[in-house]
N, C-alpha and C. Protein backbone atom coordinates (compact mmCIF):
# COMPACT_ATOMS: atom_id res chain seq x y z
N UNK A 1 0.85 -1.18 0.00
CA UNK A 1 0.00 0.00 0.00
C UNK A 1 0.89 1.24 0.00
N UNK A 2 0.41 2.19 -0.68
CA UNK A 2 1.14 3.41 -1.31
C UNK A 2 1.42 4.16 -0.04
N UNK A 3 2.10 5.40 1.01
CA UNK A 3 2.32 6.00 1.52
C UNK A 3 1.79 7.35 1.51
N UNK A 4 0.91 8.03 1.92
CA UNK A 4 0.62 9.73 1.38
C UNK A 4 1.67 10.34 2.12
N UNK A 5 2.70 10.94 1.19
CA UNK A 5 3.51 12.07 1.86
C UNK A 5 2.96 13.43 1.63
N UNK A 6 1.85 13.70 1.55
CA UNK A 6 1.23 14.97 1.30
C UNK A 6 1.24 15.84 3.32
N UNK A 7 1.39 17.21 3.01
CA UNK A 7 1.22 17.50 4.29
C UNK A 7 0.11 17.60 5.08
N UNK A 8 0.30 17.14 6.43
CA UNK A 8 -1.24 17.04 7.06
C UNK A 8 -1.87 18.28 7.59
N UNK A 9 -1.42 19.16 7.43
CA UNK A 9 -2.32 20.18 7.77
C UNK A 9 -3.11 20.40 6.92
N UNK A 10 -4.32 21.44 7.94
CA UNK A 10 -5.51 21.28 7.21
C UNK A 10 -5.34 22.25 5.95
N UNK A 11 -6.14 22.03 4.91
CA UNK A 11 -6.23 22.66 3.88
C UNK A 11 -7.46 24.07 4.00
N UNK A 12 -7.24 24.92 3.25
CA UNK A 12 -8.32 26.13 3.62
C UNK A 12 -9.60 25.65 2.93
N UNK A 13 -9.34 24.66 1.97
CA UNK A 13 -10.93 23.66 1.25
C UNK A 13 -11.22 23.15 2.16
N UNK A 14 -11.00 22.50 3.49
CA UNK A 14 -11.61 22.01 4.33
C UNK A 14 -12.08 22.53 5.61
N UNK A 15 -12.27 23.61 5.25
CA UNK A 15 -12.86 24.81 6.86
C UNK A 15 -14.17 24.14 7.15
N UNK A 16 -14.21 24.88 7.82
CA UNK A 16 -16.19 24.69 8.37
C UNK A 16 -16.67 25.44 7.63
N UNK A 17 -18.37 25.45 7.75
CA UNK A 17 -19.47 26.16 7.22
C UNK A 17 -18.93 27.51 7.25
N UNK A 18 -19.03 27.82 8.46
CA UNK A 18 -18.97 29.59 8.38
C UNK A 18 -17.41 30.10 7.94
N UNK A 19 -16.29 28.98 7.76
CA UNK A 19 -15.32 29.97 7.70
C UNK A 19 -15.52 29.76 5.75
N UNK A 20 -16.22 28.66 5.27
CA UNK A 20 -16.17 28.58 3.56
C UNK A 20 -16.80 29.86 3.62
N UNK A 21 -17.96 30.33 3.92
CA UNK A 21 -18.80 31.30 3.62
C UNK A 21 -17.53 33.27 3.81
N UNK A 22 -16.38 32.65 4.96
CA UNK A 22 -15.18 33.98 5.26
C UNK A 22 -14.44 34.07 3.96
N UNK A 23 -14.08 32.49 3.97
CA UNK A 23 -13.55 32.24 2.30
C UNK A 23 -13.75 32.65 0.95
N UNK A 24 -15.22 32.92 1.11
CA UNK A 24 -15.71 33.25 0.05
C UNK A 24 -15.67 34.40 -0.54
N UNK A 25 -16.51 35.63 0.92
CA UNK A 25 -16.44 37.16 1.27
C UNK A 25 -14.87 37.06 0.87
N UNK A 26 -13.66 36.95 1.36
CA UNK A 26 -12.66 37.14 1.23
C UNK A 26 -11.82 37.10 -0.43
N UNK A 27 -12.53 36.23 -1.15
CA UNK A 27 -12.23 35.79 -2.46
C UNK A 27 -12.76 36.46 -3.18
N UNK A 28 -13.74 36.85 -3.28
CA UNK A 28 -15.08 38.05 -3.67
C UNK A 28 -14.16 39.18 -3.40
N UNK A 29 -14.44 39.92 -2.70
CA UNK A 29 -14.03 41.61 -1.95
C UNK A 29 -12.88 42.24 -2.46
N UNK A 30 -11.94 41.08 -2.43
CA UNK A 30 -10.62 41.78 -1.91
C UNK A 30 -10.59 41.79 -3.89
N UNK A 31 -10.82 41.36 -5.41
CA UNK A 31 -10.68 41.77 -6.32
C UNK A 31 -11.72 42.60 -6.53
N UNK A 32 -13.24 42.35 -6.26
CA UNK A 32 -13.58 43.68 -6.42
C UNK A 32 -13.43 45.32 -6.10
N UNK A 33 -12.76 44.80 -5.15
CA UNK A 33 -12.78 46.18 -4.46
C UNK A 33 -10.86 46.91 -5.31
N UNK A 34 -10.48 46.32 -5.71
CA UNK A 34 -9.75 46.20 -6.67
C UNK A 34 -9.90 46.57 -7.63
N UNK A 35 -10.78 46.13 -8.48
CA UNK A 35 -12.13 46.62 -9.68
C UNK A 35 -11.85 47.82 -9.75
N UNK A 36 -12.79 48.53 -8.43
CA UNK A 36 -13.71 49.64 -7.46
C UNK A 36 -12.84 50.66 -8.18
N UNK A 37 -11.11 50.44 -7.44
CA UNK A 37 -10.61 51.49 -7.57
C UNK A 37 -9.95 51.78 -9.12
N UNK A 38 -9.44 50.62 -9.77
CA UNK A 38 -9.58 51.04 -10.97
C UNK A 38 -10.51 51.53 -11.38
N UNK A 39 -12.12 51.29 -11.35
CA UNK A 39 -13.53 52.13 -11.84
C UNK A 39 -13.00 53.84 -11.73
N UNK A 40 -12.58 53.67 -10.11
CA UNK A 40 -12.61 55.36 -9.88
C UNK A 40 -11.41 56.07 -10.67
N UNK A 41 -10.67 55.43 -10.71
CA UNK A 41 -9.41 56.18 -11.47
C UNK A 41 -9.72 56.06 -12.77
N UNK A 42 -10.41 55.62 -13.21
CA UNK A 42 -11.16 55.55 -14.99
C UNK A 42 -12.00 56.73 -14.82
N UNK A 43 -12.73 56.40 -13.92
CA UNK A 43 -14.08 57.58 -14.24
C UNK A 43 -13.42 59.18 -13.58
N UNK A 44 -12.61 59.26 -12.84
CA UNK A 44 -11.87 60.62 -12.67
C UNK A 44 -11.80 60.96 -13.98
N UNK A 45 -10.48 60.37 -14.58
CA UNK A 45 -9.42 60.30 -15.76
C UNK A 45 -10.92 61.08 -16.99
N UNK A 46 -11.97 59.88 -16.95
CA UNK A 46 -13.29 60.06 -17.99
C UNK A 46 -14.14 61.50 -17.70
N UNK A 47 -14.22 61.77 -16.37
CA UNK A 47 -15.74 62.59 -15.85
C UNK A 47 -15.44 63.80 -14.94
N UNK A 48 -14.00 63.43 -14.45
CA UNK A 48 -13.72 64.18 -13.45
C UNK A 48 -14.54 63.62 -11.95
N UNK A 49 -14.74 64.51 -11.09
CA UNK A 49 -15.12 64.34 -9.52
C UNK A 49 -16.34 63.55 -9.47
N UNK A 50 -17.76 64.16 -10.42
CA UNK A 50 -19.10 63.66 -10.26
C UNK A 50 -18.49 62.18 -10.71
N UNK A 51 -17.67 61.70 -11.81
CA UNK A 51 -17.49 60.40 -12.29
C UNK A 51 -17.22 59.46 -10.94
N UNK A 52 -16.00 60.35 -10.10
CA UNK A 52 -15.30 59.64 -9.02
C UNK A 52 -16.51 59.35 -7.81
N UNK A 53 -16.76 60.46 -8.26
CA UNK A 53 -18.38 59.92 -6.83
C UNK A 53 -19.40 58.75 -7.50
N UNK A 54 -19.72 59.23 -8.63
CA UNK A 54 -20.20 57.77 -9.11
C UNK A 54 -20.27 56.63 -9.20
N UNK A 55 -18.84 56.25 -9.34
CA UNK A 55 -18.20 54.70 -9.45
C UNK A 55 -17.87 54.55 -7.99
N UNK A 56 -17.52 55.61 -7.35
CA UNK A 56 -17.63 54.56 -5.19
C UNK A 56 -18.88 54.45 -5.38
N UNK A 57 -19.74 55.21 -5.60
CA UNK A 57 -21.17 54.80 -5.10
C UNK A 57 -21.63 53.31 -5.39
N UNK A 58 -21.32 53.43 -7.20
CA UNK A 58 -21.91 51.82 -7.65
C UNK A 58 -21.11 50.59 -7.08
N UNK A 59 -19.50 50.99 -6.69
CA UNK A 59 -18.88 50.30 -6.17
C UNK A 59 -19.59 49.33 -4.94
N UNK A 60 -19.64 50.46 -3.96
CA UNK A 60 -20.32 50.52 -2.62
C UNK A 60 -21.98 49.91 -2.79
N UNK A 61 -22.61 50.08 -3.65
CA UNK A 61 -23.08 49.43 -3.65
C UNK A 61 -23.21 47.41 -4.02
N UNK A 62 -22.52 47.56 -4.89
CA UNK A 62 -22.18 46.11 -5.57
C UNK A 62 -21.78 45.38 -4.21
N UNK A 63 -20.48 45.95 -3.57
CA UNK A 63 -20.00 45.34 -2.63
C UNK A 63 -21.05 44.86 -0.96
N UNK A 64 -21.93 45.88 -1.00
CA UNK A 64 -22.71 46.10 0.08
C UNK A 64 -23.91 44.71 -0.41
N UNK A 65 -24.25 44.52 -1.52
CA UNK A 65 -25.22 44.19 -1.80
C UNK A 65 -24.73 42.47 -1.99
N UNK A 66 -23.66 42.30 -2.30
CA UNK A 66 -23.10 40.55 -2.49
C UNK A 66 -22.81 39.98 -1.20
N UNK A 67 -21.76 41.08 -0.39
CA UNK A 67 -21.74 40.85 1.00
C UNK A 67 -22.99 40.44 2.41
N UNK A 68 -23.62 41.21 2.10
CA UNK A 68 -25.15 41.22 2.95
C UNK A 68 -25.10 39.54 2.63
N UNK A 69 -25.41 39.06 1.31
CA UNK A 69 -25.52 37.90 1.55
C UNK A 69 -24.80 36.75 1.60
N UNK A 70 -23.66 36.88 1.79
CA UNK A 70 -22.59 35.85 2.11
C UNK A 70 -22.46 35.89 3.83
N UNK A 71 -22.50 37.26 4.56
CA UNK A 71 -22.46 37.46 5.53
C UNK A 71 -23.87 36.21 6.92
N UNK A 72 -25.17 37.10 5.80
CA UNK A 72 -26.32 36.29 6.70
C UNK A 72 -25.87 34.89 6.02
N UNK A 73 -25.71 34.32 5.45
CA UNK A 73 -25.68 32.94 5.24
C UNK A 73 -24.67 32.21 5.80
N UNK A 74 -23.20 32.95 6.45
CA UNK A 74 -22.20 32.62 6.94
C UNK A 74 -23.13 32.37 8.62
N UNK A 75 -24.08 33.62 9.15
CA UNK A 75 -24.67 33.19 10.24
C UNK A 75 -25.97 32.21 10.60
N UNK A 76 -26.10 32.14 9.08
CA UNK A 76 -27.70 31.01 9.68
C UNK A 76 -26.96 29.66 8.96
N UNK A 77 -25.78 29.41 8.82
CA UNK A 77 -25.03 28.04 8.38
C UNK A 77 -25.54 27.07 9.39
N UNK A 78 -25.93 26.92 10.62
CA UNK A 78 -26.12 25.93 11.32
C UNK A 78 -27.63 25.74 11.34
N UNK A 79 -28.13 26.70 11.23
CA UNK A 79 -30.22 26.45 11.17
C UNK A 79 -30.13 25.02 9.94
N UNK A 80 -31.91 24.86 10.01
CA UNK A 80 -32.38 24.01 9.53
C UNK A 80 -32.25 24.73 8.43
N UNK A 81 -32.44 23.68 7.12
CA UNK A 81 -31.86 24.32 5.65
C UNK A 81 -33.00 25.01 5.11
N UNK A 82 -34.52 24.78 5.71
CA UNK A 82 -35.71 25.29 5.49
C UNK A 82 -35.49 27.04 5.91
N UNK A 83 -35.25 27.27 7.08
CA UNK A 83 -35.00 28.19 7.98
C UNK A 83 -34.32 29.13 7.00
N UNK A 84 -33.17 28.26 6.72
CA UNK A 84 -31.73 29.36 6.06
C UNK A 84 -32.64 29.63 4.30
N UNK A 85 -33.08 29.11 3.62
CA UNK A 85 -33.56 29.27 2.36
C UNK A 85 -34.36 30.87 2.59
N UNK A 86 -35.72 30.32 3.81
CA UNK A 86 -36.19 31.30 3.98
C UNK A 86 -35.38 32.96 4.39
N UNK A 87 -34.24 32.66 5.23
CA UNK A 87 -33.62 34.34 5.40
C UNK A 87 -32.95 34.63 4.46
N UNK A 88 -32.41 33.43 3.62
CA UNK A 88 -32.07 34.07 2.46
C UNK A 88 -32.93 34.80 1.39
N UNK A 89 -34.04 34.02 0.88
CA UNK A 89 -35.09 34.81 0.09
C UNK A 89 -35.32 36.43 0.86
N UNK A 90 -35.66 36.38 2.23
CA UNK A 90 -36.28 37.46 2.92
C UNK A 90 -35.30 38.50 2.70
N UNK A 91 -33.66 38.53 2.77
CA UNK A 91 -32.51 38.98 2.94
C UNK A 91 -32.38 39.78 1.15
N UNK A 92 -32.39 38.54 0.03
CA UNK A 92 -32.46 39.51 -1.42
C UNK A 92 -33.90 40.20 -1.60
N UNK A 93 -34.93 39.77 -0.90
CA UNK A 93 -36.61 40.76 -1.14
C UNK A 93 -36.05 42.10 -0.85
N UNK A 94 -35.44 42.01 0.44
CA UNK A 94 -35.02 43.30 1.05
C UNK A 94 -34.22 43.92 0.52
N UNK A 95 -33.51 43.12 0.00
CA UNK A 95 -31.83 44.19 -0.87
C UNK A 95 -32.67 44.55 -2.08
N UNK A 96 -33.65 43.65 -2.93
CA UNK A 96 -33.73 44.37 -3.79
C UNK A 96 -34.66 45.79 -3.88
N UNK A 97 -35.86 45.22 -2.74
CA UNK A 97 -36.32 46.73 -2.29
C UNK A 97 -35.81 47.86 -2.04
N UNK A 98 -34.75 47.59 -1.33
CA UNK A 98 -33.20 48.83 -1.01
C UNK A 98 -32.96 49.74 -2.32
N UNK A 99 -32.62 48.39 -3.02
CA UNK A 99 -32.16 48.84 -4.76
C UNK A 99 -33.04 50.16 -4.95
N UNK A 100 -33.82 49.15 -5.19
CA UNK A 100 -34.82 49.74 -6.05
C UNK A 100 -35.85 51.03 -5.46
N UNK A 101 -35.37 51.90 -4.13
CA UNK A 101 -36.03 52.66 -3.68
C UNK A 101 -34.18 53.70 -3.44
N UNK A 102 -33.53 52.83 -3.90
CA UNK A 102 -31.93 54.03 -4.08
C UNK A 102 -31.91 54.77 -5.15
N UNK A 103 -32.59 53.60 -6.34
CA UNK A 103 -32.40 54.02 -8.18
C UNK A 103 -33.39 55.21 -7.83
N UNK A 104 -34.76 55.36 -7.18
CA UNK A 104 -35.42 56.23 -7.02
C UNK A 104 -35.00 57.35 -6.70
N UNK A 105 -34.65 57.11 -5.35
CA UNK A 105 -33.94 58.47 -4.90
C UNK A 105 -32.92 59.41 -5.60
N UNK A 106 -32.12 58.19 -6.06
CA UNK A 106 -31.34 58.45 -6.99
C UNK A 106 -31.52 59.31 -9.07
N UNK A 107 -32.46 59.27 -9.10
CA UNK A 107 -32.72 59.46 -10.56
C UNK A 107 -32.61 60.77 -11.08
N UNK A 108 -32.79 61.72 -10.16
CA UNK A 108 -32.81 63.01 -10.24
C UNK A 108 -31.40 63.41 -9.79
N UNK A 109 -30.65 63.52 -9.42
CA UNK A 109 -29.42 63.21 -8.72
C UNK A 109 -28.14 64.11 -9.51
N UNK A 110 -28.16 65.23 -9.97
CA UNK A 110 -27.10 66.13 -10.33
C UNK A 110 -25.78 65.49 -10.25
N UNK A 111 -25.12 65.35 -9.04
CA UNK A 111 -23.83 65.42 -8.85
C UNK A 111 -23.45 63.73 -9.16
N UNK A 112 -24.51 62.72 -9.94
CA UNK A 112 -24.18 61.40 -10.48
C UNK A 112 -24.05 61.66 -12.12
N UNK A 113 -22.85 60.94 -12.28
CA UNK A 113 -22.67 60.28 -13.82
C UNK A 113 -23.42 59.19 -13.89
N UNK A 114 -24.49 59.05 -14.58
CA UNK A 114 -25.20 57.83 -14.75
C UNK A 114 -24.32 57.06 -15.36
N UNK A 115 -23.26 57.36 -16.44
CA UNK A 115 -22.21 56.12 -17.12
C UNK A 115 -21.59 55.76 -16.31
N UNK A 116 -21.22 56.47 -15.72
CA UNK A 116 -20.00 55.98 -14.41
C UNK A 116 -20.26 55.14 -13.37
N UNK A 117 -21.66 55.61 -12.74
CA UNK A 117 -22.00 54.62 -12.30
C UNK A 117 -22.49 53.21 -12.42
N UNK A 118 -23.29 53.29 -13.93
CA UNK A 118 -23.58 51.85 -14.38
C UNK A 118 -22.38 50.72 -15.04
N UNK A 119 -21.61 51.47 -15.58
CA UNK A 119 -20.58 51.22 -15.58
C UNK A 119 -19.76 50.33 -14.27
N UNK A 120 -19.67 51.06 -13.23
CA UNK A 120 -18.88 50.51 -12.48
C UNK A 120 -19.00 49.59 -11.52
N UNK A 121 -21.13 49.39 -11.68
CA UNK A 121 -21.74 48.75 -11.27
C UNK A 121 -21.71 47.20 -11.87
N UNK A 122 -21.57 47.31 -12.89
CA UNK A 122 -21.73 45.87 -14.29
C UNK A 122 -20.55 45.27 -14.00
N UNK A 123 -19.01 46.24 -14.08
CA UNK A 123 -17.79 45.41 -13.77
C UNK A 123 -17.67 45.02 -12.53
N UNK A 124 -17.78 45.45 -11.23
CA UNK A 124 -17.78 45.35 -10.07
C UNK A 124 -18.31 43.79 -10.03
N UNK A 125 -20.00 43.91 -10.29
CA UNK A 125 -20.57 43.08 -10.27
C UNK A 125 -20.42 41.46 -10.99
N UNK A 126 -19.44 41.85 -11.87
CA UNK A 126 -19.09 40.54 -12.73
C UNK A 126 -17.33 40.38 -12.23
N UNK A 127 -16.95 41.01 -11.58
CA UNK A 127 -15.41 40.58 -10.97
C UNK A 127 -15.76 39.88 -9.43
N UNK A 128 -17.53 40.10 -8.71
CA UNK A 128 -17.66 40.05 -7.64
C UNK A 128 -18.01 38.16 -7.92
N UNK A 129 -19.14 37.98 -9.10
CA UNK A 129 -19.34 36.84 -9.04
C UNK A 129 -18.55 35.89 -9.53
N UNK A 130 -17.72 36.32 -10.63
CA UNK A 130 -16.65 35.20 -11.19
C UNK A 130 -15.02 35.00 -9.78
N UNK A 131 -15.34 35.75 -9.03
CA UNK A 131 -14.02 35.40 -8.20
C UNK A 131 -14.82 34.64 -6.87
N UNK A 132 -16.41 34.99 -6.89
CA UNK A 132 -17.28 34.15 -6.01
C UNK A 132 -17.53 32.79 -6.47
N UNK A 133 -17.33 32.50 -7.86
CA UNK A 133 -17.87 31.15 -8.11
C UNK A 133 -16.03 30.28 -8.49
N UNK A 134 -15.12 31.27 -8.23
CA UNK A 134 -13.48 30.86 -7.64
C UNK A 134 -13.78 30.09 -7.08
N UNK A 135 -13.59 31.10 -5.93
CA UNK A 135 -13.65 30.84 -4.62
C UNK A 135 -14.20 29.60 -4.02
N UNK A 136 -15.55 29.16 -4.69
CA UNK A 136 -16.41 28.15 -4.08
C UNK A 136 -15.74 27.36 -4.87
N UNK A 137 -15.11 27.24 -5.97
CA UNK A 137 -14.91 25.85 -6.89
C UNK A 137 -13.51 25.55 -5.93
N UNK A 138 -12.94 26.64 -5.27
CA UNK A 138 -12.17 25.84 -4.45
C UNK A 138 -12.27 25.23 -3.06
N UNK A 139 -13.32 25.05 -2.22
CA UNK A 139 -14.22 24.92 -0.98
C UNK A 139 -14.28 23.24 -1.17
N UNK A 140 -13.86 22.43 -0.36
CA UNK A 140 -14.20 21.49 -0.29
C UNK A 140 -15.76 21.26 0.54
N UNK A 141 -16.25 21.11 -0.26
CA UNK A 141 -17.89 21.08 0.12
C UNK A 141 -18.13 19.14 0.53
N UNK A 142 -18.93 19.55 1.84
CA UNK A 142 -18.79 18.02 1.68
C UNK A 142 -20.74 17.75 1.91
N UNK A 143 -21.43 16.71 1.10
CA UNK A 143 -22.50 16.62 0.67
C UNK A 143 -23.05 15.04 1.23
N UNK A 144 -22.48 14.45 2.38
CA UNK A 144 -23.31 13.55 2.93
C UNK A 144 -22.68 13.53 4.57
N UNK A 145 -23.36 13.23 5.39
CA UNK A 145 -23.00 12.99 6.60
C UNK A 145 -21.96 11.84 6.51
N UNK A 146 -20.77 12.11 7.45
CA UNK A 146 -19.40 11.08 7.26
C UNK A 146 -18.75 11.28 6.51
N UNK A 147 -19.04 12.14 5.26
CA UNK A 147 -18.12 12.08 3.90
C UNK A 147 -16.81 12.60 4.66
N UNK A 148 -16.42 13.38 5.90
CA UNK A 148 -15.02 13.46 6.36
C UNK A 148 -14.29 12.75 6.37
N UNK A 149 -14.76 11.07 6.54
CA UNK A 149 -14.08 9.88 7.07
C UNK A 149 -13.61 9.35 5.77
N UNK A 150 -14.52 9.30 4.97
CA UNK A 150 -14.12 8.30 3.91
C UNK A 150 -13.27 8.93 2.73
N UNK A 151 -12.50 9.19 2.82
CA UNK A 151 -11.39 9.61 1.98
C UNK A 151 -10.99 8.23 1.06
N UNK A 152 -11.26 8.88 -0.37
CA UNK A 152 -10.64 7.69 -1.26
C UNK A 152 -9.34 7.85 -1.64
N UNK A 153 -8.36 6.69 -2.15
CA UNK A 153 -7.22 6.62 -2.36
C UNK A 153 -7.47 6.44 -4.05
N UNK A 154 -6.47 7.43 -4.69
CA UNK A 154 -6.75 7.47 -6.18
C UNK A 154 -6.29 6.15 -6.85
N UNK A 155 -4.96 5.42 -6.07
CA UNK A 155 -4.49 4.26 -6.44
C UNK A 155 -5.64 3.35 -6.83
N UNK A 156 -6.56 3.50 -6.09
CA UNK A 156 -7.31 1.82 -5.28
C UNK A 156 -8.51 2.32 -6.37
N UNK A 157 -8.36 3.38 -7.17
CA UNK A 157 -9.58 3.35 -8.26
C UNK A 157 -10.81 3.13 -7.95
N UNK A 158 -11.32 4.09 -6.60
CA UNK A 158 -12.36 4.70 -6.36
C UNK A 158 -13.03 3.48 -5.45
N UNK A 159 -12.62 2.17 -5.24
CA UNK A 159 -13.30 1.27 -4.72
C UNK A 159 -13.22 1.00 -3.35
């Protein structure tokens, strides 16, 4: 029988519930917010000041709005999965109500670049989910009770 010389410490794919969900926020954030500031130094460079206020805003929002829900789901990880579905639905009803009573407030809004901000909203938002669906493809997710124990050996061809 073969030897694993691999090292035994734990791997960051094998955290718990709430720290995959830190993992995640962490994998997410730290390039968008990355994004963010390239956005703002584009939309200066493009718009001047109203641009630069623009793109934090959409920034700040993108970020506010992915987070909220990685955050509640990092805290209802231990509820019943009925429970957690439900604060999740309740959690985007609410964000999108948020949204959608900001775009309001927002529409009339002088000192916004509408390009700048939609703009910086679309990239934000697509650097937030492609480094979120990273992130999780690297999460060792485990999908039956015990699956900790049973570790297969690649030698022994899955049997």
């Amino acid at each position: 029988m073969a030897t694993d010389r691999r090292p035994t410490t734990t791997p960051p794919a094998a955290l718990g519930t709430a720290e995959q969900f830190s993992a995640m926020l962490r994998g997410s954030a730290v390039p968008t917010i990355a994004a963010a500031v390239a956005c703002v130094v584009l939309a200066v460079v493009m718009a001047g000041g109203k641009g630069a206020w623009s793109a934090a805003l959409g920034a700040a929002l993108v970020v506010v709005f992915f987070s909220l829900s990685l955050l509640v789901m990092k805290r209802t990880a231990a509820w019943d999965p009925t429970a957690v579905m439900g604060v999740v639905l309740g959690t985007y009803t609410a964000k999108i109500i948020a949204l959608g009573v900001a775009m309001v407030l927002l529409r009339d809004a002088t000192w916004l670049s509408g390009q700048a901000l939609a703009l910086t909203v679309i990239v934000c938002t697509v650097v937030w989910l492609a480094f979120e669906m990273r992130a999780f493809t690297r999460l060792r997710v485990l999908v039956s009770p015990g699956a900790e124990n049973t570790e297969l050996d690649a030698g022994e061809g899955g049997q």
